[in-house]
PDB file of N, CA and C in Angstrom:
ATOM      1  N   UNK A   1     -47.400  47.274 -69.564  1.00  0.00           N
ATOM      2  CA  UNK A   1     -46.369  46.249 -69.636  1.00  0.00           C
ATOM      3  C   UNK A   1     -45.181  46.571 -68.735  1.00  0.00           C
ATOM      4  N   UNK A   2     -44.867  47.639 -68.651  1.00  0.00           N
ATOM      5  CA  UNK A   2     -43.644  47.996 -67.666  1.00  0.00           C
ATOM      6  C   UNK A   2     -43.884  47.719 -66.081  1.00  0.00           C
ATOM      7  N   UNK A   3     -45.102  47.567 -65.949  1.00  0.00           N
ATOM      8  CA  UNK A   3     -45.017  47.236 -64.442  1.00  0.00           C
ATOM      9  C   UNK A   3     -44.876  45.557 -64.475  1.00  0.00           C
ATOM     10  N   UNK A   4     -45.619  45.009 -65.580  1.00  0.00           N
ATOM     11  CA  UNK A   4     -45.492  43.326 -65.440  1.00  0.00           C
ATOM     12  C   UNK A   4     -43.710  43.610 -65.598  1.00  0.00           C
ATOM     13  N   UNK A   5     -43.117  43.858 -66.556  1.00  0.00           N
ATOM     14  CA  UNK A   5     -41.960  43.619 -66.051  1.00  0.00           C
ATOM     15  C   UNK A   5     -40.878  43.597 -64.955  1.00  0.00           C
ATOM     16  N   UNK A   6     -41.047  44.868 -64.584  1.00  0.00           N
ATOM     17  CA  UNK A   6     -41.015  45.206 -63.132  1.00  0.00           C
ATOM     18  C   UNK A   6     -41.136  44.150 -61.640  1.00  0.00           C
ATOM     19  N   UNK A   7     -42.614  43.527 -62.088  1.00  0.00           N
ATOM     20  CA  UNK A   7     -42.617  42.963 -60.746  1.00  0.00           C
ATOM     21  C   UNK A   7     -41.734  41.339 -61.297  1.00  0.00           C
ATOM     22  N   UNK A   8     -41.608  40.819 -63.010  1.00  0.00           N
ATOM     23  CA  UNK A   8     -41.170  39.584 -63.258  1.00  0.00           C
ATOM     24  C   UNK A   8     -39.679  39.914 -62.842  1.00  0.00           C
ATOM     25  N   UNK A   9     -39.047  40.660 -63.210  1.00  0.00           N
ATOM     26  CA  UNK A   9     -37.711  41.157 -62.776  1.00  0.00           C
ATOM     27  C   UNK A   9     -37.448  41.211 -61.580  1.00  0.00           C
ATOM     28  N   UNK A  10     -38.518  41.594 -60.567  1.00  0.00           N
ATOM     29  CA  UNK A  10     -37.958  41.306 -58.858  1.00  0.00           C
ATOM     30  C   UNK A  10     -38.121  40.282 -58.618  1.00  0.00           C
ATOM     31  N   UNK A  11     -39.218  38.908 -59.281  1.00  0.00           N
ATOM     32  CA  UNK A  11     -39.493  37.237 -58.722  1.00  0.00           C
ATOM     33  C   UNK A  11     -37.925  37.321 -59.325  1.00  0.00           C
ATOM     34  N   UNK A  12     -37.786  36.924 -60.375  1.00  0.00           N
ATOM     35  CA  UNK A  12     -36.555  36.525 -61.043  1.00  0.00           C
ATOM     36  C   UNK A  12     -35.139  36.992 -60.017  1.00  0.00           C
ATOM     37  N   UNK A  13     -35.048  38.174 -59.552  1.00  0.00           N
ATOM     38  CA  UNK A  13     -33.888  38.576 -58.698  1.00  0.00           C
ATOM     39  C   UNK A  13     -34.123  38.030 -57.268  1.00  0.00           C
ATOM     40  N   UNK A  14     -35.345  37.835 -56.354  1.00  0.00           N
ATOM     41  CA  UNK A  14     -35.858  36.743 -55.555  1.00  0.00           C
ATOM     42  C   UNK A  14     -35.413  35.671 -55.737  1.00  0.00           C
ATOM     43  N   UNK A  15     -35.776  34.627 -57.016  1.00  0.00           N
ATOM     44  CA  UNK A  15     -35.393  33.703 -56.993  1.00  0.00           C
ATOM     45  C   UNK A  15     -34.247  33.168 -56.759  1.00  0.00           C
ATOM     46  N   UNK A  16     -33.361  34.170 -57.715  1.00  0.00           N
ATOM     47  CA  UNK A  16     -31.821  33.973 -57.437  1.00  0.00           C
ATOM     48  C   UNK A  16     -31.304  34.116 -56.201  1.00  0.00           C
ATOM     49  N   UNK A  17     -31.775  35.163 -55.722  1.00  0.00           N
ATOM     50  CA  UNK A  17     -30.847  35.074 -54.291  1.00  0.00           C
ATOM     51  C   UNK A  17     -31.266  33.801 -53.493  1.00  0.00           C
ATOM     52  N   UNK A  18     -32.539  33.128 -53.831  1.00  0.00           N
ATOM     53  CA  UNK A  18     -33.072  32.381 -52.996  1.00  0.00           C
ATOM     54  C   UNK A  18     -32.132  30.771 -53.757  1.00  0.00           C
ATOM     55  N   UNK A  19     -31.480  30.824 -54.646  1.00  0.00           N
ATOM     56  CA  UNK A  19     -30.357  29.724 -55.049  1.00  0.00           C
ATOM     57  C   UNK A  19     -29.294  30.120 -54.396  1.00  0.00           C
ATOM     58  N   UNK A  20     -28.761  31.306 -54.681  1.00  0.00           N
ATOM     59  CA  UNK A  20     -27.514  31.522 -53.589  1.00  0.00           C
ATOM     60  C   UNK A  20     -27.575  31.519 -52.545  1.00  0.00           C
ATOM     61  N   UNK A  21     -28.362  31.394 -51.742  1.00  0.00           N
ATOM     62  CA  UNK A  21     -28.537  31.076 -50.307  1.00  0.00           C
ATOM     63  C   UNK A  21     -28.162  29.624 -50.062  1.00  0.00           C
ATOM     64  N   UNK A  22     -28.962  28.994 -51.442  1.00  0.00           N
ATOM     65  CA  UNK A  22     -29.316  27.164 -51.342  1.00  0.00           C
ATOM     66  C   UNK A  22     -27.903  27.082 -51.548  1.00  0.00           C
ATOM     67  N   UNK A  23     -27.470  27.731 -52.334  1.00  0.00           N
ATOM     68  CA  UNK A  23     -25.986  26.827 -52.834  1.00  0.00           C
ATOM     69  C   UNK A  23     -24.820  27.522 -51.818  1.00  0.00           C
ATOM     70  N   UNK A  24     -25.342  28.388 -51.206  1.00  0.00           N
ATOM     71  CA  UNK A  24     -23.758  29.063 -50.074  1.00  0.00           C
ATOM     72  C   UNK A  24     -24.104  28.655 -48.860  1.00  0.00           C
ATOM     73  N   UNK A  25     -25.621  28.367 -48.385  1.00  0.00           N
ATOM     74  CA  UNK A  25     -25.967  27.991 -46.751  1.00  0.00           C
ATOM     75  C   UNK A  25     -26.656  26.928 -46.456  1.00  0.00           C
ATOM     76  N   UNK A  26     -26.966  26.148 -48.016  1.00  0.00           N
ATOM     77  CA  UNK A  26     -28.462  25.341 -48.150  1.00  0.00           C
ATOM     78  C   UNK A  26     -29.374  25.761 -47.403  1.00  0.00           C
ATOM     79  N   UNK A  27     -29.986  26.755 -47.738  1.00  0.00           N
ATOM     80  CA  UNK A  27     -31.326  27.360 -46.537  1.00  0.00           C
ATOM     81  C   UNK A  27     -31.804  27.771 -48.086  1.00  0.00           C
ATOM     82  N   UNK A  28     -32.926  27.644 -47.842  1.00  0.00           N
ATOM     83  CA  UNK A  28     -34.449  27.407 -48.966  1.00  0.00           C
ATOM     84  C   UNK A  28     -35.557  28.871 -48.342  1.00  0.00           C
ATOM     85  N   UNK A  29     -35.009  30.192 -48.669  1.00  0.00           N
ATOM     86  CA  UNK A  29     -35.300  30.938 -47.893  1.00  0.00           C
ATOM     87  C   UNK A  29     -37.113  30.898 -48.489  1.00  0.00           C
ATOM     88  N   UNK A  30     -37.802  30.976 -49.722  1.00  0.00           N
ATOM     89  CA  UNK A  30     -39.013  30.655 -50.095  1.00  0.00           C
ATOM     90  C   UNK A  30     -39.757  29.539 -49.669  1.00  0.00           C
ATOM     91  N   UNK A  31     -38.866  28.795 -49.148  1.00  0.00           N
ATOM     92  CA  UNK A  31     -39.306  27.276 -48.849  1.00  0.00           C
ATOM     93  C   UNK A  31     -39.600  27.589 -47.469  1.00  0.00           C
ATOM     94  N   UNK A  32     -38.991  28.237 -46.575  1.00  0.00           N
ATOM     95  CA  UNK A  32     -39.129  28.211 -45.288  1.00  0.00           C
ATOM     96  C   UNK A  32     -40.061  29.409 -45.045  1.00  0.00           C
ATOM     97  N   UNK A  33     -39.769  30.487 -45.815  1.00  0.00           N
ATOM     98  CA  UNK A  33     -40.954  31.522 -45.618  1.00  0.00           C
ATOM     99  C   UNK A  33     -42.684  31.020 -45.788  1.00  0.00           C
ATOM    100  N   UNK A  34     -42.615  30.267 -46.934  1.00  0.00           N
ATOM    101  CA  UNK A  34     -43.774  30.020 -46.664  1.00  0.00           C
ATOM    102  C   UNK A  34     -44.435  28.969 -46.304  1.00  0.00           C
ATOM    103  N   UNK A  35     -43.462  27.989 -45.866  1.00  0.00           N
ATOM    104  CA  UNK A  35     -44.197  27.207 -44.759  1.00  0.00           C
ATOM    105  C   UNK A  35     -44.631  26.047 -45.793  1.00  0.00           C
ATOM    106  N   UNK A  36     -45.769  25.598 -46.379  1.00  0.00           N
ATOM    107  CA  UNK A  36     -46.144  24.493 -47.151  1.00  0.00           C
ATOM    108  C   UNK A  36     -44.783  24.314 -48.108  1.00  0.00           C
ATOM    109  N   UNK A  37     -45.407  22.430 -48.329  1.00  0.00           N
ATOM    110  CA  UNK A  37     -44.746  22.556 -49.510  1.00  0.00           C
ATOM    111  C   UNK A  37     -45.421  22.912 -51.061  1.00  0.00           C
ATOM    112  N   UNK A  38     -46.546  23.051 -50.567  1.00  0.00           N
ATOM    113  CA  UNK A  38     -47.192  23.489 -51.692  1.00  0.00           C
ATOM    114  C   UNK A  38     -47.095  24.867 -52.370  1.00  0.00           C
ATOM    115  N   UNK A  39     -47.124  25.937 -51.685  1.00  0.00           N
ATOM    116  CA  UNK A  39     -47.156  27.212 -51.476  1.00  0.00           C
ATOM    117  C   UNK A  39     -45.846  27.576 -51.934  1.00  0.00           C
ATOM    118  N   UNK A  40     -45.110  26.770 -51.891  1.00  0.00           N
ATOM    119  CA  UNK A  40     -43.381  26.769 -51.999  1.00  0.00           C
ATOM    120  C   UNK A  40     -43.138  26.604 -53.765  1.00  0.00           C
ATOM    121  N   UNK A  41     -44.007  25.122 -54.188  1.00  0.00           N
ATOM    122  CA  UNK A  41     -44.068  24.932 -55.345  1.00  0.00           C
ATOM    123  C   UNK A  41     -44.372  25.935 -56.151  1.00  0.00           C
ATOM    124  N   UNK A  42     -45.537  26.480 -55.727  1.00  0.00           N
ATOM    125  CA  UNK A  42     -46.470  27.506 -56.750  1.00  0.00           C
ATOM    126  C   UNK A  42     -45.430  28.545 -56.661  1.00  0.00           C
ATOM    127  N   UNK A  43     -44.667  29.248 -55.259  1.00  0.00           N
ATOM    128  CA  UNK A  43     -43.991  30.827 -55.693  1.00  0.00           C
ATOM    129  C   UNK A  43     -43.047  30.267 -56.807  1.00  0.00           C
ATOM    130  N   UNK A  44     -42.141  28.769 -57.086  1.00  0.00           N
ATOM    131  CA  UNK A  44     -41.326  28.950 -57.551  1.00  0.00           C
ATOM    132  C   UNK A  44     -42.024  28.195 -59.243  1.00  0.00           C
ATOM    133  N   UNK A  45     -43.194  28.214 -59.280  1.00  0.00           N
ATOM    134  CA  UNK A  45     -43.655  28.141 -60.612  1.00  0.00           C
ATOM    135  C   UNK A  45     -44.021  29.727 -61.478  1.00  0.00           C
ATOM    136  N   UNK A  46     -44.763  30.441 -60.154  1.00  0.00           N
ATOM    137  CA  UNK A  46     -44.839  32.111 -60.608  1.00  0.00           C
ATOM    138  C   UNK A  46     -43.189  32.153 -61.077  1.00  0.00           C
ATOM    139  N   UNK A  47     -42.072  32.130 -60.191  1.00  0.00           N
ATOM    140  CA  UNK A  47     -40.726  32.691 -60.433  1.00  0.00           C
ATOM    141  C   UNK A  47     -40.085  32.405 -62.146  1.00  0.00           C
ATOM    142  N   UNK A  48     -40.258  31.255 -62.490  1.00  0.00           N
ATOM    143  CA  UNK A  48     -40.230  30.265 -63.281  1.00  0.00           C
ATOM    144  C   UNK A  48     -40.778  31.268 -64.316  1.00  0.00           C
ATOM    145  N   UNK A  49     -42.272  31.552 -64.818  1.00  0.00           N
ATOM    146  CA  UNK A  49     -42.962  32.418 -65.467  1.00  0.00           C
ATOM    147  C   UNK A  49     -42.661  33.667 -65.437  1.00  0.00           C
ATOM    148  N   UNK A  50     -41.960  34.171 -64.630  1.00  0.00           N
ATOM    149  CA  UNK A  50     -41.739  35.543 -64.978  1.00  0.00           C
ATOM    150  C   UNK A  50     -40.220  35.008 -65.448  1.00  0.00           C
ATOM    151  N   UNK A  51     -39.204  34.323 -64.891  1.00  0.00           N
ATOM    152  CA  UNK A  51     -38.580  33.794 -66.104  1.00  0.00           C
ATOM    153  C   UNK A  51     -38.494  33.768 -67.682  1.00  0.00           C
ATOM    154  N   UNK A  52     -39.654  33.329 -67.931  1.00  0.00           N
ATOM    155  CA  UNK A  52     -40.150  32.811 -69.335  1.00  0.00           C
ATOM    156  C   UNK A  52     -40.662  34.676 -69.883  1.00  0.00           C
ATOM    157  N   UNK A  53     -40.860  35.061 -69.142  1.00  0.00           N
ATOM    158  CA  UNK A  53     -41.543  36.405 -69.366  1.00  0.00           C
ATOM    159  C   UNK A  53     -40.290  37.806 -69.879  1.00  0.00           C
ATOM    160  N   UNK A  54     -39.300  37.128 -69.333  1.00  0.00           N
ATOM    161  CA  UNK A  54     -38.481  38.188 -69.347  1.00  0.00           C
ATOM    162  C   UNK A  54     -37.686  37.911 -70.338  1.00  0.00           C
ATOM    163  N   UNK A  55     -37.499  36.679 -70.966  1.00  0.00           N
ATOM    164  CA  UNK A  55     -36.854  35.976 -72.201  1.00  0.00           C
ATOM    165  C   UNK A  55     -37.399  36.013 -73.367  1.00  0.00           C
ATOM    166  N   UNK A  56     -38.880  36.450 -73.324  1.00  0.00           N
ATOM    167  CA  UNK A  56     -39.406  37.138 -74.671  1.00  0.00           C
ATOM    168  C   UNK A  56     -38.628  38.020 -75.268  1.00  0.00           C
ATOM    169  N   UNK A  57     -38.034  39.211 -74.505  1.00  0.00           N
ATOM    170  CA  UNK A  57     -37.627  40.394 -75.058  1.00  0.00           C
ATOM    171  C   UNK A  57     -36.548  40.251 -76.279  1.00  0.00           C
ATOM    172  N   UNK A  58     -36.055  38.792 -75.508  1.00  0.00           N
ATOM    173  CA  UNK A  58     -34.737  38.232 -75.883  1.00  0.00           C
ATOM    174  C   UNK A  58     -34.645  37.753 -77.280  1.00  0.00           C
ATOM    175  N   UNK A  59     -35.762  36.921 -77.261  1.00  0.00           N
ATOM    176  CA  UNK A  59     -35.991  35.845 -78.634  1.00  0.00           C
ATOM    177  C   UNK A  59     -36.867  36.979 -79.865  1.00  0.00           C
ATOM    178  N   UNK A  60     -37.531  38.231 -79.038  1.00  0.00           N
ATOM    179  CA  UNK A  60     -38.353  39.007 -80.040  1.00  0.00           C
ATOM    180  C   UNK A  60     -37.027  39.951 -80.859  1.00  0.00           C
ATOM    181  N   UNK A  61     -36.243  40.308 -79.811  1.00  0.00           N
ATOM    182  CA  UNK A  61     -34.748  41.441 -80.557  1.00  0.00           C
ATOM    183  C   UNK A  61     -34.300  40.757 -81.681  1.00  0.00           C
ATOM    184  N   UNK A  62     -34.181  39.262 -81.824  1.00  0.00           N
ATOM    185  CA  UNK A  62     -33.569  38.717 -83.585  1.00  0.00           C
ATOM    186  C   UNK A  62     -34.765  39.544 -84.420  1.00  0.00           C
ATOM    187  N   UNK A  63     -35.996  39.521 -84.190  1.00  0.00           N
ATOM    188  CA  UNK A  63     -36.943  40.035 -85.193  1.00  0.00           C
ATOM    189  C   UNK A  63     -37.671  41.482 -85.359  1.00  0.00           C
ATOM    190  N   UNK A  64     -37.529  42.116 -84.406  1.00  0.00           N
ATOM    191  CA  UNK A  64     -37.988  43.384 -83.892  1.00  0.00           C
ATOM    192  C   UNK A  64     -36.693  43.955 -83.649  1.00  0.00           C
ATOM    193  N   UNK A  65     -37.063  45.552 -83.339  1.00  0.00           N
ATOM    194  CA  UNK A  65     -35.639  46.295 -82.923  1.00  0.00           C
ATOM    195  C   UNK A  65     -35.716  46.018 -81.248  1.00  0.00           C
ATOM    196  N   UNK A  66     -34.590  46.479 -80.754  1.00  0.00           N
ATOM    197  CA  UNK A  66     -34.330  46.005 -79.256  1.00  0.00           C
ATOM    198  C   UNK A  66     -35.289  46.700 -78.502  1.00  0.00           C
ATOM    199  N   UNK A  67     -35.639  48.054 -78.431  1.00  0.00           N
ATOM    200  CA  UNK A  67     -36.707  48.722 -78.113  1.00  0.00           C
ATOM    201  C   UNK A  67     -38.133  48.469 -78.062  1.00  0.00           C
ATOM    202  N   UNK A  68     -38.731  48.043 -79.254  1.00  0.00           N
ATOM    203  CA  UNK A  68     -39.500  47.204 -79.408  1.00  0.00           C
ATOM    204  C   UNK A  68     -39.820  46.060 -78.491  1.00  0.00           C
ATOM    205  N   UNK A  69     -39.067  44.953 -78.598  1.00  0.00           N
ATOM    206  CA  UNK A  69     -38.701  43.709 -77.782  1.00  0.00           C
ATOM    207  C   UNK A  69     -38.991  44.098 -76.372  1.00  0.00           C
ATOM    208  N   UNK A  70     -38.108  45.043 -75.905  1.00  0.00           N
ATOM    209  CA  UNK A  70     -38.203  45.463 -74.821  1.00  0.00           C
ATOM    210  C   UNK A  70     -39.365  45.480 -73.622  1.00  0.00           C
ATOM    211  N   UNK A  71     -40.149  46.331 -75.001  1.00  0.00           N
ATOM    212  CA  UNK A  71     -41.412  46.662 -74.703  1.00  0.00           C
ATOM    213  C   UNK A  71     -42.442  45.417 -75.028  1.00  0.00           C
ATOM    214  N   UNK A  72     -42.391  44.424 -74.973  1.00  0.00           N
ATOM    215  CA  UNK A  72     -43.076  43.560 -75.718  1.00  0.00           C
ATOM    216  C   UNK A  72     -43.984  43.621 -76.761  1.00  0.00           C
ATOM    217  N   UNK A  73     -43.698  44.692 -77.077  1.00  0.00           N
ATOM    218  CA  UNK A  73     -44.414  44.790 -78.557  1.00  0.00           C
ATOM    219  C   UNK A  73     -44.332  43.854 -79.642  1.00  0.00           C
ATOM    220  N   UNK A  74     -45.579  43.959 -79.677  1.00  0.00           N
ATOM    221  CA  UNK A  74     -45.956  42.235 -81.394  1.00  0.00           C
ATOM    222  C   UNK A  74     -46.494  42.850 -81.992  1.00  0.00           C
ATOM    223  N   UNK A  75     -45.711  42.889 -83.465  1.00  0.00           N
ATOM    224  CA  UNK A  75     -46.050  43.310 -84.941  1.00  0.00           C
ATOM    225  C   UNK A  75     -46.654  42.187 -85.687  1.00  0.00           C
ATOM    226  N   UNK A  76     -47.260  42.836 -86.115  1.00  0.00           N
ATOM    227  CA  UNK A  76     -48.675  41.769 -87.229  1.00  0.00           C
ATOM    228  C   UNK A  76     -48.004  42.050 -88.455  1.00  0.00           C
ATOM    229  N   UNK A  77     -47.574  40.973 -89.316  1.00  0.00           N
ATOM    230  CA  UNK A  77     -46.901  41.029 -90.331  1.00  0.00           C
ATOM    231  C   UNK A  77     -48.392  40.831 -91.128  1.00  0.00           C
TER     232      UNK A  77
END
């Protein structure tokens, strides 16, 4: 699990810089790297998912200890 996090944590820090670019230069640096608009869609649906990936930890810490969460660990009640 620490490496999935790892690599969701660098799309996620990617992504962002790739808004601050949009919103300080309007340049679409994913958009232009890869050329389609398709190809464009999909990196920023992966980005999106590791999004969603990294917000588990978040919603699991009300119920688990933070450590736990962290780790994405799921307890079977």
């Amino acid at each position: 699990m620490r490496i999935t996090n790892l690599v969701t944590l660098a799309l996620i820090i990617l992504g962002g810089l790739n808004w601050l670019s949009m919103g300080v230069a309007g340049f679409d640096i994913i958009g232009t790297a890869l050329g389609g608009a398709m190809l464009a869609r999909l990196a920023y649906v992966v980005i999106g998912l590791a999004a969603v990936w990294q917000l588990m930890p978040g919603f699991q810490s009300f119920t688990l200890g933070e450590v736990d969460a962290e780790r994405h660990i799921h307890h079977h009640s």
